[in-house]
C-alpha atoms as a PDB file:
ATOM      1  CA  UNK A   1      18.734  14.329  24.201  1.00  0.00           C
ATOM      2  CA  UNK A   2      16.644  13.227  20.986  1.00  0.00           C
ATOM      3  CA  UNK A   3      17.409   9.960  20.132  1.00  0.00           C
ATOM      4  CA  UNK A   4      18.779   8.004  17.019  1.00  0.00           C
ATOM      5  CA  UNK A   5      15.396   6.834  16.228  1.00  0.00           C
ATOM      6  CA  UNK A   6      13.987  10.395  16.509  1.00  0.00           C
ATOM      7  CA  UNK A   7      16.477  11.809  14.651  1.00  0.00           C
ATOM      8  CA  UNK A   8      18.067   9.670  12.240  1.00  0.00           C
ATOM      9  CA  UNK A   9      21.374  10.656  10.872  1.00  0.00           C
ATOM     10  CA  UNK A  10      22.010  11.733   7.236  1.00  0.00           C
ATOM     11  CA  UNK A  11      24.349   9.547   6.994  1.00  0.00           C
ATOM     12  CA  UNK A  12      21.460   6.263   8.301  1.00  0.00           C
ATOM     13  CA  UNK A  13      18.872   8.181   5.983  1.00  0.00           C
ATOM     14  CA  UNK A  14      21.113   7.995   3.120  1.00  0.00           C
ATOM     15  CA  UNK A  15      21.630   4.227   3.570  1.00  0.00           C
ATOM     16  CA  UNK A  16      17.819   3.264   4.293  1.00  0.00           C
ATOM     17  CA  UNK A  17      17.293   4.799   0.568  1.00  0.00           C
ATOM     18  CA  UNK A  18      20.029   2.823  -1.041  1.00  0.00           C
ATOM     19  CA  UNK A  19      19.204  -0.187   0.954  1.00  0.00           C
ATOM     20  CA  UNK A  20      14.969   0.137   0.232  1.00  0.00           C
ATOM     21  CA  UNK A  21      16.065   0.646  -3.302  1.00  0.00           C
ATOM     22  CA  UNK A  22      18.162  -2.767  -3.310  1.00  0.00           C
ATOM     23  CA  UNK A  23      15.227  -4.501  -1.616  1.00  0.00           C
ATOM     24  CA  UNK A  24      12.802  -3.009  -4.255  1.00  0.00           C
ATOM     25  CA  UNK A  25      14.498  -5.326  -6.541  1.00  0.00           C
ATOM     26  CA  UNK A  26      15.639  -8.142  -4.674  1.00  0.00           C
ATOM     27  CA  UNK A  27      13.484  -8.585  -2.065  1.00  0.00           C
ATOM     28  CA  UNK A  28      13.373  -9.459   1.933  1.00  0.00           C
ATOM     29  CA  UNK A  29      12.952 -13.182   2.375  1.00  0.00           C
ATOM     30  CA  UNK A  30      16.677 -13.774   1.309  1.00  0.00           C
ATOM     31  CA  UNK A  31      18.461 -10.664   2.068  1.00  0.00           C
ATOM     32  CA  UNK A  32      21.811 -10.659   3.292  1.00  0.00           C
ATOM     33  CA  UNK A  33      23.983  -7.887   5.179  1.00  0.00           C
ATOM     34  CA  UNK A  34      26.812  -8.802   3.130  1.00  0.00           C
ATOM     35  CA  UNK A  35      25.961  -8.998   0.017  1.00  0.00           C
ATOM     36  CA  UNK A  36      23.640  -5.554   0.496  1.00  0.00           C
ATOM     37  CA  UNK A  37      26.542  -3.665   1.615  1.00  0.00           C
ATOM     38  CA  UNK A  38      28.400  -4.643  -1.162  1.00  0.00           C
ATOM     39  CA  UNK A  39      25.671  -3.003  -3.452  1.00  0.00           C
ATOM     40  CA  UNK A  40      25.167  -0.218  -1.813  1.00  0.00           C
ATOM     41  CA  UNK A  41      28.943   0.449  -0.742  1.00  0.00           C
ATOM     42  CA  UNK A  42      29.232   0.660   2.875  1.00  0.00           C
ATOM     43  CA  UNK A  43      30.294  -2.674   5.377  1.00  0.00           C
ATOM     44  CA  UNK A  44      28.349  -4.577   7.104  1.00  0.00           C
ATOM     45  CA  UNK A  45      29.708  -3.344  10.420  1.00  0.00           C
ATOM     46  CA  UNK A  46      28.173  -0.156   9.559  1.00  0.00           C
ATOM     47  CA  UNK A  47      24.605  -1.459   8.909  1.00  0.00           C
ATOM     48  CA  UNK A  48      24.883  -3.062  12.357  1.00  0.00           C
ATOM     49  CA  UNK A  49      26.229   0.439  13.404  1.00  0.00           C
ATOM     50  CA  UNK A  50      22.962   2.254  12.201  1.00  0.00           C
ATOM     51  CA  UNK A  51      20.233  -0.747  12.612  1.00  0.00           C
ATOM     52  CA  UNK A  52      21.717  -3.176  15.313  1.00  0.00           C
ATOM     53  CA  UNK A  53      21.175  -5.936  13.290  1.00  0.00           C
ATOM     54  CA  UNK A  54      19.632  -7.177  10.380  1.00  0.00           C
ATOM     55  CA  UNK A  55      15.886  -7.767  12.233  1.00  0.00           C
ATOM     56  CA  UNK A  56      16.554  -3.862  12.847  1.00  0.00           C
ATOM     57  CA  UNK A  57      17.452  -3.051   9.109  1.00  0.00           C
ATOM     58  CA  UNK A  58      14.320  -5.268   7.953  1.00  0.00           C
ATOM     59  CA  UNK A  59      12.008  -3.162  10.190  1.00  0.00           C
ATOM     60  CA  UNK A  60      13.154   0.249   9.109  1.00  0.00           C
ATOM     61  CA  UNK A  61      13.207  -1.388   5.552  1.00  0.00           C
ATOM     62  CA  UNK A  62       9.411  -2.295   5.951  1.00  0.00           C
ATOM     63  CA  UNK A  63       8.439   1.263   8.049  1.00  0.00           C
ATOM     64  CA  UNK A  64      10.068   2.725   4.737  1.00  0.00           C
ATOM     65  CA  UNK A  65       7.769   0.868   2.594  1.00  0.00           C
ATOM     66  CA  UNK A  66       5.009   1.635   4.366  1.00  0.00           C
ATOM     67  CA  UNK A  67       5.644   5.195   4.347  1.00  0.00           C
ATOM     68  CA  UNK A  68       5.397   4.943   0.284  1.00  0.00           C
ATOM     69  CA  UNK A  69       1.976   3.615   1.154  1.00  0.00           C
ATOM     70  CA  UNK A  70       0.693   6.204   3.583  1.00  0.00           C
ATOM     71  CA  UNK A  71       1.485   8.772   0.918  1.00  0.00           C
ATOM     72  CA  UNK A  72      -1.136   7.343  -1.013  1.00  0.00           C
ATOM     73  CA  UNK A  73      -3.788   7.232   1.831  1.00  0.00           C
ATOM     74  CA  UNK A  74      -2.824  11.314   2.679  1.00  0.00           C
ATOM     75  CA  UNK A  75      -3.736  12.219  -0.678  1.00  0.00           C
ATOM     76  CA  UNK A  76      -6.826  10.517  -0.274  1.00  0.00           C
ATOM     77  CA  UNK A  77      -7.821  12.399   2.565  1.00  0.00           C
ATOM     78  CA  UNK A  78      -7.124  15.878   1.097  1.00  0.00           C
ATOM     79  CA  UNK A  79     -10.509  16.585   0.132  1.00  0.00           C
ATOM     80  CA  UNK A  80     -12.666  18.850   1.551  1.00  0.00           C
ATOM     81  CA  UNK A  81     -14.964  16.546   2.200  1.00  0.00           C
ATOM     82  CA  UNK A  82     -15.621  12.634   1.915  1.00  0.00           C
ATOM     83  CA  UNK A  83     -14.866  11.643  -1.525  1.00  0.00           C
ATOM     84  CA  UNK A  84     -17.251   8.642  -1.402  1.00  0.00           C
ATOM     85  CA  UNK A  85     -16.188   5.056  -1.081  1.00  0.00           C
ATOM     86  CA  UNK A  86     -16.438   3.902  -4.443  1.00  0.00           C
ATOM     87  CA  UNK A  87     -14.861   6.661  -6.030  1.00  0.00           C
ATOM     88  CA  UNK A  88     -11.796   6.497  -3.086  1.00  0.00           C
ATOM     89  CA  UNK A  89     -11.836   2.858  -4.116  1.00  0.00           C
ATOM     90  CA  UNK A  90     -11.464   3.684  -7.931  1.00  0.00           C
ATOM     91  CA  UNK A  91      -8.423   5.821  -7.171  1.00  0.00           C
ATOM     92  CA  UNK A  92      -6.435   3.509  -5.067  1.00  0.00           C
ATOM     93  CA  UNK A  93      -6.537   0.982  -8.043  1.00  0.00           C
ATOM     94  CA  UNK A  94      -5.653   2.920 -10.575  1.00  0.00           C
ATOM     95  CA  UNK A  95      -2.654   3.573  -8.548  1.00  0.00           C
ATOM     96  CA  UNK A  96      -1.954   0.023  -7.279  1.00  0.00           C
ATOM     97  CA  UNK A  97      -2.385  -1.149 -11.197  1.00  0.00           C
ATOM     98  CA  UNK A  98      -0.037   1.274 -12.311  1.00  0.00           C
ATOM     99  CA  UNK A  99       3.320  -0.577 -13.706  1.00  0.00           C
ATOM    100  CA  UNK A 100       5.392   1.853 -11.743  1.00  0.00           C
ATOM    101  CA  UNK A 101       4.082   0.667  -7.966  1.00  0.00           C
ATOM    102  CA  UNK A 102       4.584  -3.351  -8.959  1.00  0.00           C
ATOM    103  CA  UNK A 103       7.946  -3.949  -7.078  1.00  0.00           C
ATOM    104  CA  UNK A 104       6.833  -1.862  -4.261  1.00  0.00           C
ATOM    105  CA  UNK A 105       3.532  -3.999  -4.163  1.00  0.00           C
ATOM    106  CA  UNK A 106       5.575  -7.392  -4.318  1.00  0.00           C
ATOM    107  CA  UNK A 107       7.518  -5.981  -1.353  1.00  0.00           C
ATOM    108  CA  UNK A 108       4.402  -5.437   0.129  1.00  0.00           C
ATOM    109  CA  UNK A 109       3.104  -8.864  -0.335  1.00  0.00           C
ATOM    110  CA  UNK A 110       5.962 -10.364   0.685  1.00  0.00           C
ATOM    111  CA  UNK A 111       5.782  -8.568   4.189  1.00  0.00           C
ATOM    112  CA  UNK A 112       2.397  -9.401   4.324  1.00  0.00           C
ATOM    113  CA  UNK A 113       2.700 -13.302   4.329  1.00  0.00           C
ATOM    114  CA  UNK A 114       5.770 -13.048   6.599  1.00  0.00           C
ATOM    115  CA  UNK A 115       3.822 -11.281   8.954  1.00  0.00           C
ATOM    116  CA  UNK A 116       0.959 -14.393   9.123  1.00  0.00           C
ATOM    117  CA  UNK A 117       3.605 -16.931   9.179  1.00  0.00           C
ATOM    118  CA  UNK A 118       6.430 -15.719  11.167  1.00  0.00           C
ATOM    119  CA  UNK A 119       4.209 -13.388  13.883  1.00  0.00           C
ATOM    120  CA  UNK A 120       7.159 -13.155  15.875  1.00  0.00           C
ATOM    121  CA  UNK A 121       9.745 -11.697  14.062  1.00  0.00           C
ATOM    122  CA  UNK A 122      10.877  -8.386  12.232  1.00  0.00           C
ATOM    123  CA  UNK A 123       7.658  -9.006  10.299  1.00  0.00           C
ATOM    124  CA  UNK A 124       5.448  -8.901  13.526  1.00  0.00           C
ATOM    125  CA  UNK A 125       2.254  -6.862  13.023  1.00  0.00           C
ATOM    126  CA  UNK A 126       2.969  -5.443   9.221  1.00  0.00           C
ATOM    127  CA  UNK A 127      -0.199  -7.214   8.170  1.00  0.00           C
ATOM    128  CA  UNK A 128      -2.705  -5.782  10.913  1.00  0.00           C
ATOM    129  CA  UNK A 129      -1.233  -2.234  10.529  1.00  0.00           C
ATOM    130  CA  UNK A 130      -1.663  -2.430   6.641  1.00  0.00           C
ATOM    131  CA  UNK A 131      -5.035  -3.587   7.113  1.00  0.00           C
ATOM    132  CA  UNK A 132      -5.910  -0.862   9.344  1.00  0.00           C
ATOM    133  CA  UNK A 133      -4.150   1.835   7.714  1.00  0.00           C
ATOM    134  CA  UNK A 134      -6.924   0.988   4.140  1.00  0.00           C
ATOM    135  CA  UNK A 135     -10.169   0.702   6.884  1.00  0.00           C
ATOM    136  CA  UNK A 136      -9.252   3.804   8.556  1.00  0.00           C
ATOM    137  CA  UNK A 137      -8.451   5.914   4.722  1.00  0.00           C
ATOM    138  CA  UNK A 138     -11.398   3.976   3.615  1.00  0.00           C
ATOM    139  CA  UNK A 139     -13.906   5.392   6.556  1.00  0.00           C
ATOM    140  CA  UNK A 140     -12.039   8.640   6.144  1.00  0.00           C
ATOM    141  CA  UNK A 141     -13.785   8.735   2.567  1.00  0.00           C
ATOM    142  CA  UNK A 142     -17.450   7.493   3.498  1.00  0.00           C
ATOM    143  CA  UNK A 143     -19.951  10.113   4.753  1.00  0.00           C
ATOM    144  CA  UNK A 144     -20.431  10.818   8.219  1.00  0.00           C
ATOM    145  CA  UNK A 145     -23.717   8.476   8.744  1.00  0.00           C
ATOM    146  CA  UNK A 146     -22.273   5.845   6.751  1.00  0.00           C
ATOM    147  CA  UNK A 147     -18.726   5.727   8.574  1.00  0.00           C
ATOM    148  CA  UNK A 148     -20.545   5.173  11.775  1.00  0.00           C
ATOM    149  CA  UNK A 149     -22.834   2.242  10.807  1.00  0.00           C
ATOM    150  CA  UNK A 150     -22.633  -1.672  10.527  1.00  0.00           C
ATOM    151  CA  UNK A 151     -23.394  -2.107   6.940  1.00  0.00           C
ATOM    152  CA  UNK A 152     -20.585   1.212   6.853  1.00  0.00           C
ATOM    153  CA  UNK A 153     -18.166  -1.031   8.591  1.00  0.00           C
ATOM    154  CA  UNK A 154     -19.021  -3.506   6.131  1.00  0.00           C
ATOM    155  CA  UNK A 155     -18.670  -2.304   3.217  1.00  0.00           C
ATOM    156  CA  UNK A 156     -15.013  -1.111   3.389  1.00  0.00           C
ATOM    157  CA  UNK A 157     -14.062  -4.015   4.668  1.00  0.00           C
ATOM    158  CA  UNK A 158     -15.538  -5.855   1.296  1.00  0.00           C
ATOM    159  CA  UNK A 159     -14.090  -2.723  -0.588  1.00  0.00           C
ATOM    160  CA  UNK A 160     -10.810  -4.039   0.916  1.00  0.00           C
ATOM    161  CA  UNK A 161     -10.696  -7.286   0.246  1.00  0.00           C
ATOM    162  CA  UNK A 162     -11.372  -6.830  -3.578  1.00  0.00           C
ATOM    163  CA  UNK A 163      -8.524  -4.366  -3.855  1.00  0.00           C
ATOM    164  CA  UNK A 164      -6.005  -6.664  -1.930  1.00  0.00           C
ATOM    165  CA  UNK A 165      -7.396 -10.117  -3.726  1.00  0.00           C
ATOM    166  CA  UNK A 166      -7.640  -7.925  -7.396  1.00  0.00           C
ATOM    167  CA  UNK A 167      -3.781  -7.017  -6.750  1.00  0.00           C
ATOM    168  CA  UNK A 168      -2.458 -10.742  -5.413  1.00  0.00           C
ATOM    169  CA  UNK A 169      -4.075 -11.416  -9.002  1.00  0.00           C
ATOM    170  CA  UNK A 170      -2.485  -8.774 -10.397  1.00  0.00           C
ATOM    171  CA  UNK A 171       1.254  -9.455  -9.145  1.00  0.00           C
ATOM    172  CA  UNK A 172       0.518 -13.066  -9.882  1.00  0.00           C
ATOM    173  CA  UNK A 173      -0.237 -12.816 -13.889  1.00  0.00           C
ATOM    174  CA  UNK A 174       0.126  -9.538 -14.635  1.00  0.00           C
ATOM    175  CA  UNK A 175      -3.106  -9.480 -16.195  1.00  0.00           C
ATOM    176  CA  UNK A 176      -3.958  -5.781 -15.981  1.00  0.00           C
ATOM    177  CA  UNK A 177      -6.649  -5.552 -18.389  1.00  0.00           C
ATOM    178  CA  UNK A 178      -9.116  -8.514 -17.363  1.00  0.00           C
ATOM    179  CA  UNK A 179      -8.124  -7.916 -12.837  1.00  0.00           C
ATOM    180  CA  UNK A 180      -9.244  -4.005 -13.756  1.00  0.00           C
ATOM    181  CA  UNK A 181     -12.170  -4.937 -15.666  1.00  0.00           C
ATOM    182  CA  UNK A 182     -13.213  -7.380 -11.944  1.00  0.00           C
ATOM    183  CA  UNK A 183     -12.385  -4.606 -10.012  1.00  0.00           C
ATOM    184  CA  UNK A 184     -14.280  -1.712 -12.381  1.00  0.00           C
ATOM    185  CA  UNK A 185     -17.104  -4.142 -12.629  1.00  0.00           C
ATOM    186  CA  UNK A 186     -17.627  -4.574  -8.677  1.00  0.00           C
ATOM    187  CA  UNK A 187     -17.296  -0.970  -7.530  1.00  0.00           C
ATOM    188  CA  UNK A 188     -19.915  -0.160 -10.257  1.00  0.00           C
ATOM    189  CA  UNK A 189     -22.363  -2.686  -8.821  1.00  0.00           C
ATOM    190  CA  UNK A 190     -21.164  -0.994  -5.081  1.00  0.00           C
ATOM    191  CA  UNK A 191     -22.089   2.452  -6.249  1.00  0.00           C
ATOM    192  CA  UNK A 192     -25.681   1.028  -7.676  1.00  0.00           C
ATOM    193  CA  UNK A 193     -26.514  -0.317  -4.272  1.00  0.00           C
ATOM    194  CA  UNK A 194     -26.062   2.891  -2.559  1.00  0.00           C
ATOM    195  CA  UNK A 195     -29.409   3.963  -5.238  1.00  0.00           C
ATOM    196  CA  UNK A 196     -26.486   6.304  -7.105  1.00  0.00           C
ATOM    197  CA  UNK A 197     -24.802   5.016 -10.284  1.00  0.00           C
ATOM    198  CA  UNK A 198     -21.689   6.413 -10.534  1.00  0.00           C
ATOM    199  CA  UNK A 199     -21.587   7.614  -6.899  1.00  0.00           C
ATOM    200  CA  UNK A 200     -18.355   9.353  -6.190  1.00  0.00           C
ATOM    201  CA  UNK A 201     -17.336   9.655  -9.379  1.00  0.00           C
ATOM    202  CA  UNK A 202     -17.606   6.301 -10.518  1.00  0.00           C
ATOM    203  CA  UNK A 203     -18.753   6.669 -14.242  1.00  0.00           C
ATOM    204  CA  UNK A 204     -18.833   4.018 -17.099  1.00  0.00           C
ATOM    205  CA  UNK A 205     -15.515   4.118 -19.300  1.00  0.00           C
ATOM    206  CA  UNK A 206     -15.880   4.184 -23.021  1.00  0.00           C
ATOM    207  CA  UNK A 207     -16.057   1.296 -24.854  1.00  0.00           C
ATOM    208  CA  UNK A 208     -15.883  -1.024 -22.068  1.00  0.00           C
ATOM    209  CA  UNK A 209     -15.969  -1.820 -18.209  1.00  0.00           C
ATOM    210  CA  UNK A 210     -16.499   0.966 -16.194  1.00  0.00           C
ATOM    211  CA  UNK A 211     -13.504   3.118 -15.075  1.00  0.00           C
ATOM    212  CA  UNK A 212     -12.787   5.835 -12.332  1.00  0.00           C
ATOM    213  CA  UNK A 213     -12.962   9.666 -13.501  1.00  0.00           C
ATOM    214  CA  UNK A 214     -10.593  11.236 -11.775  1.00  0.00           C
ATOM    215  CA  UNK A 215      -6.997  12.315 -11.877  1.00  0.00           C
ATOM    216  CA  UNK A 216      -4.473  10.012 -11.335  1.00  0.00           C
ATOM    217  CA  UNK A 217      -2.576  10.343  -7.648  1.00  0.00           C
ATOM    218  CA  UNK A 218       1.139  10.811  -7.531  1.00  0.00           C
ATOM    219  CA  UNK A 219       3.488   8.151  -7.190  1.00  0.00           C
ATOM    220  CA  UNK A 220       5.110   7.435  -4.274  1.00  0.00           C
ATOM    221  CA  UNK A 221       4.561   3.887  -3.619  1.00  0.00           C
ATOM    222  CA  UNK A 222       2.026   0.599  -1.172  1.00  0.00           C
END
């Protein structure tokens, strides 16, 4: 017989929603069952019903966000053939930047440092996964010869850590204009060592820093 987990009911589905929604704006570190199911108008003898308890609601709260995220990384893929790593780059930051994604993103960084500091709990392993999820897009974007080599390896993961240091700045000061302008700036100087200005699409913006030429990705959430 399929199982809960398999299968959820409409009835757990609907909840997770109203529940991600409520941590959207409110966050993990201090959620409580009682005050949740207040807000979203069930008991908190149902949540335990549906998630066992609230370690079980946190991890189906933090698989939920990081569905929102893996939407981004199946666009990405969609093309017929590597987009190039700059350019991939370019797109993933015009959607991080975007105003829209900013409480899913604080969510995100939240799980993030619980995951470092509290390894065992309903945190446990939300950091390595989102790191792995971005290497694997990221190689998934990089021609075939590249993906495969060292200096391939390499340069994702630097392509990584200036998108995840560019948004901690980002959620920090809300700065969007001078963290974009960082960003723009190194994945131009990334596409110039390849011997290809512009590579992937990457193409100097108008009247200032260099900017991505592309169309911007639906929302759906990191």
């Amino acid at each position: 017989m399929p199982s809960e987990a398999a299968n959820p009911s409409a009835r757990k589905i609907q909840l997770l929603e109203a529940a991600y929604a409520y941590a959207l704006g409110h966050g993990l570190t201090s959620l409580s069952l009682r005050p949740l199911a207040e807000a979203i108008n069930t008991s908190t003898r149902v949540l335990m019903f549906l998630f066992g308890n609230k370690d079980g609601l946190v991890r189906a709260l933090l698989e939920r966000a990081r569905a929102d995220e893996l939407v981004l990384l199946v666009d990405l893929r969609r093309a017929g053939h590597p987009m190039g790593l700059t350019r991939a780059a370019g797109q993933v930051w015009t959607w991080l930047a975007a105003d829209e994604h900013r409480a899913l993103l604080r969510l995100w960084a939240e799980a993030y440092t619980r995951s470092l500091v509290e390894p065992d709990g309903p945190w446990a392993g939300f950091a390595k996964a989102t790191v792995d999820d971005w290497l694997d897009v990221l190689a998934a974007c990089q021609p075939q010869p590249e993906r495969d080599s060292e200096a391939g390896v390499t340069r994702r993961t630097l392509v990584l850590a200036v998108l995840r240091g560019a948004l901690l700045d980002l959620l920090a000061t809300q700065d969007e204009r001078r963290v974009s302008a960082a960003v723009h700036q190194q994945l131009t100087l990334l596409g110039h060592e390849d011997g290809a200005p512009g590579e992937g699409g990457w193409s100097p913006g108008p009247g200032g820093p260099s900017s991505p030429s592309h169309t911007p990705l639906p929302r759906g959430g990191a």
